[in-house]
Protein backbone atom coordinates (compact mmCIF):
# COMPACT_ATOMS: atom_id res chain seq x y z
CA UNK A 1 -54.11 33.22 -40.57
CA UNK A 2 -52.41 30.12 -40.03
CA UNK A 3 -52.42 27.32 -36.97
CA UNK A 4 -49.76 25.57 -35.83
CA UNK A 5 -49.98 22.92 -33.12
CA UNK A 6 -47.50 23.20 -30.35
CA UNK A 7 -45.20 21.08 -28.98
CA UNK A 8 -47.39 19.82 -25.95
CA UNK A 9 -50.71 19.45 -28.32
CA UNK A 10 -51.97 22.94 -27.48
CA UNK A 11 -52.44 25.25 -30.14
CA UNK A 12 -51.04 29.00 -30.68
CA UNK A 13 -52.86 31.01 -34.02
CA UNK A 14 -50.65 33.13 -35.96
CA UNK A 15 -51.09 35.67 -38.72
CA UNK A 16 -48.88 38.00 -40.61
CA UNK A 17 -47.37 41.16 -38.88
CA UNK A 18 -49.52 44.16 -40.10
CA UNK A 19 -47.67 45.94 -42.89
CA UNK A 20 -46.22 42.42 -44.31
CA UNK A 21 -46.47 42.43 -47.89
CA UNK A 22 -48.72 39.76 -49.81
CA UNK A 23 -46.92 36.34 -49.73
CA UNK A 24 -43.72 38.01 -47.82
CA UNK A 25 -42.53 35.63 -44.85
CA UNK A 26 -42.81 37.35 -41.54
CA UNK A 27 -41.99 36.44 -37.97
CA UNK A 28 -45.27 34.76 -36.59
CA UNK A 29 -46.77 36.71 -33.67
CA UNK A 30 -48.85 34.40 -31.13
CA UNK A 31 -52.42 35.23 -30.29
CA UNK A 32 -53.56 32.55 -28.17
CA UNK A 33 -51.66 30.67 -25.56
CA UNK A 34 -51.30 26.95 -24.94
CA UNK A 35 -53.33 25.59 -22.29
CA UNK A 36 -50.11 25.31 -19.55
CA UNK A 37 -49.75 29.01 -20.64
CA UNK A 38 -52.89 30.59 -20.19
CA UNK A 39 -52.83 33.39 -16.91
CA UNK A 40 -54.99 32.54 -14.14
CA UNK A 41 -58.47 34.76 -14.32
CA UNK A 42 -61.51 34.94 -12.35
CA UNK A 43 -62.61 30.93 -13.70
CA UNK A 44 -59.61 29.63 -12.74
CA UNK A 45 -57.50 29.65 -9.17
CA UNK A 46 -54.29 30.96 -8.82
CA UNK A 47 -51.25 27.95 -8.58
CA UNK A 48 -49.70 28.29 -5.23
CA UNK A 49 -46.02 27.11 -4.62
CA UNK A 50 -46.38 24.24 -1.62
CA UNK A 51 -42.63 23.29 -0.61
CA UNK A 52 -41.30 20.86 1.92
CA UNK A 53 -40.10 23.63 5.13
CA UNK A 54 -38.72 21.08 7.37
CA UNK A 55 -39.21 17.28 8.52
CA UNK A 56 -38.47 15.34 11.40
CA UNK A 57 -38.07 11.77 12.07
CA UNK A 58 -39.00 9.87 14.95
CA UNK A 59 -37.90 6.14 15.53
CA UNK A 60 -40.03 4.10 18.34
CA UNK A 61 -39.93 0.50 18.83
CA UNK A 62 -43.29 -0.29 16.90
CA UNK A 63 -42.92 2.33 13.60
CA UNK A 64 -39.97 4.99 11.90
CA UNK A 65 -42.07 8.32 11.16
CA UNK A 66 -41.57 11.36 8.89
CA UNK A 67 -43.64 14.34 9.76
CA UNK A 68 -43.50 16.91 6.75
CA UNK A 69 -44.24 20.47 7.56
CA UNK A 70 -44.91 22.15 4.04
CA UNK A 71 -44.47 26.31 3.74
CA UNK A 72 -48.51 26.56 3.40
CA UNK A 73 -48.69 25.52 7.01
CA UNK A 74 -50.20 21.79 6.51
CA UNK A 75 -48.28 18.36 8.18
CA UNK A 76 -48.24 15.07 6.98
CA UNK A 77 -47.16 11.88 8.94
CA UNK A 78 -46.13 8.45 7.42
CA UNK A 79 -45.09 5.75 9.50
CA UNK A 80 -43.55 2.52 7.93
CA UNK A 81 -43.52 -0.41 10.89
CA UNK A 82 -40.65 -1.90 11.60
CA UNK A 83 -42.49 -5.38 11.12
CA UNK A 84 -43.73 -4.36 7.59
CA UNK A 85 -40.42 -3.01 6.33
CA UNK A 86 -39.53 -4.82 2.73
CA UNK A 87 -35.90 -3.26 2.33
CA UNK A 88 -33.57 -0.01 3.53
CA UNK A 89 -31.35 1.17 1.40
CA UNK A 90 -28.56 4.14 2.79
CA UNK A 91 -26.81 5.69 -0.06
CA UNK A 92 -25.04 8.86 -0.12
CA UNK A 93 -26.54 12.10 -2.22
CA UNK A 94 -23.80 14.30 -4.06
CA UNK A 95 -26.05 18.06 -3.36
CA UNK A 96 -24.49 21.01 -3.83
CA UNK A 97 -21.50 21.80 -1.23
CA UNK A 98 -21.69 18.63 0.79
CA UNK A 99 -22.74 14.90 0.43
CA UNK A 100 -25.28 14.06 2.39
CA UNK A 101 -26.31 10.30 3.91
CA UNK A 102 -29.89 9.04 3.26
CA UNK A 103 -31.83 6.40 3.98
CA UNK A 104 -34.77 4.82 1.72
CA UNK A 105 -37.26 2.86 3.81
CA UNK A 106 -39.87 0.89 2.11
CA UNK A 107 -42.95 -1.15 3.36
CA UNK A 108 -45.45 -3.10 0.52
CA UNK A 109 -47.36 0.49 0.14
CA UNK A 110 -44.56 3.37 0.75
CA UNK A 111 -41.17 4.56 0.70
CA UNK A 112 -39.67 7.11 2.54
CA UNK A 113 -36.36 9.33 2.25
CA UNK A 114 -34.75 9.60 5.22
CA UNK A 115 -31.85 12.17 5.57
CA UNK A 116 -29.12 13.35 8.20
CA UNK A 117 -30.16 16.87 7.87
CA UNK A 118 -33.72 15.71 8.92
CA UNK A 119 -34.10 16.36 12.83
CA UNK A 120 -34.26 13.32 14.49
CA UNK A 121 -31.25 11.39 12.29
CA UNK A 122 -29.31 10.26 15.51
CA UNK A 123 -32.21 8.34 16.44
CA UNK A 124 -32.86 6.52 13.22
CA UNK A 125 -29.63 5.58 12.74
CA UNK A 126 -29.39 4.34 16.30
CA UNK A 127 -32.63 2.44 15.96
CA UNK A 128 -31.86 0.76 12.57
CA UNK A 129 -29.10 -2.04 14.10
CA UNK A 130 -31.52 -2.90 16.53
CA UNK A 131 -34.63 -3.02 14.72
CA UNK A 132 -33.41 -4.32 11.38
CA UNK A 133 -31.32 -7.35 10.91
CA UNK A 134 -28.10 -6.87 9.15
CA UNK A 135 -28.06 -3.44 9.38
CA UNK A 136 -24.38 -1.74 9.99
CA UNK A 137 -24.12 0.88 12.20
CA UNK A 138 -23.61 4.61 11.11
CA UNK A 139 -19.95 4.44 11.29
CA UNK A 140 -19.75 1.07 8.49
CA UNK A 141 -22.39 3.41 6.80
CA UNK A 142 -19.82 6.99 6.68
CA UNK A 143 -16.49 4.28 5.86
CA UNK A 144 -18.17 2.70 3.10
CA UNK A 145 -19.77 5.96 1.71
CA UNK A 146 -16.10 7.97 1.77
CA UNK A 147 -14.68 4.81 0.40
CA UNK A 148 -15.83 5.62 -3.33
CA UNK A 149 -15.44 8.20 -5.43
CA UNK A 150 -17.54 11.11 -5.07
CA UNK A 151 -17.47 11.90 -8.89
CA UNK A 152 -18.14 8.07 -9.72
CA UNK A 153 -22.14 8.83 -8.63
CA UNK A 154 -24.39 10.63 -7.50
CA UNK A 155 -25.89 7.60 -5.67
CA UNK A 156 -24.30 5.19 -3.71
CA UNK A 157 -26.18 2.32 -1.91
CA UNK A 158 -24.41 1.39 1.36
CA UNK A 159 -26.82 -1.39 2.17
CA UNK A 160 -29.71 -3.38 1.71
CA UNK A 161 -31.45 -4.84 4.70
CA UNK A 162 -34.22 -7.73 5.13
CA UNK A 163 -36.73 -7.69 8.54
């Protein structure tokens, strides 16, 4: 029987097919499984698939937040102050069918993705101008975005914006 060490340091033991003649080369067949491979058993809990369902923003004088509802039924809130923000960018996201517009807000501990599909996006983008200086409104944002070339990237930063 021989060992060979995978490609992500586990290791998968081998041995020749039954049959094989002595010294013949035959296809290996696995026996064990790398660690990422092994099936979930009694010891060990079964991996459940937690994906972002829907988020909303809200934009107050004090704070921008982003509540995430995940498909396992748990929320999470983060709020980024408008007196603690570092930098905004807005850049436009080349997804599938559409571009969408985005925002990246950033305080010294977080960043947040912001996004007009988000509920809540008339709001933020309302807010921003008044909150932030030199912040354009949403229409500078949409003529600077369709003013480049889609193909050119997938990102495109529209702005960047001090407190």
């Amino acid at each position: 029987m021989n060992v060979h060490r995978g490609t992500n340091g586990g290791e998968a033991a081998v041995s020749r097919t039954a049959g094989a003649a002595e010294g013949a080369v035959a296809a290996p067949q696995v026996l064990s499984f790398t660690p990422m491979e092994i099936p979930a058993g009694p010891s060990q809990p079964v991996q459940l698939r937690i994906a972002l369902d829907r988020a909303e923003i809200q934009a107050d004088a004090s704070a921008v937040r982003r509540t995430a509802h995940f498909t396992d039924g748990s929320i999470r809130t983060l709020a980024i102050h408008w007196d603690k923000v570092n930098r905004i960018v807005a850049f436009r996201r080349d997804v599938l069918t559409a571009p969408v517009a985005s925002v990246a807000i950033s305080d010294p501990h977080n960043i947040v993705v912001l996004d007009e599909q988000m509920h809540g996006w008339p709001a933020l983008v309302e807010a921003l101008p008044n909150r932030i200086a030199l912040a354009p409104t949403y229409p500078e944002w949409l003529t600077q975005a369709n003013s480049h070339d889609p193909q050119s990237s997938h990102w495109t930063i529209l702005f960047r914006a001090q407190p």
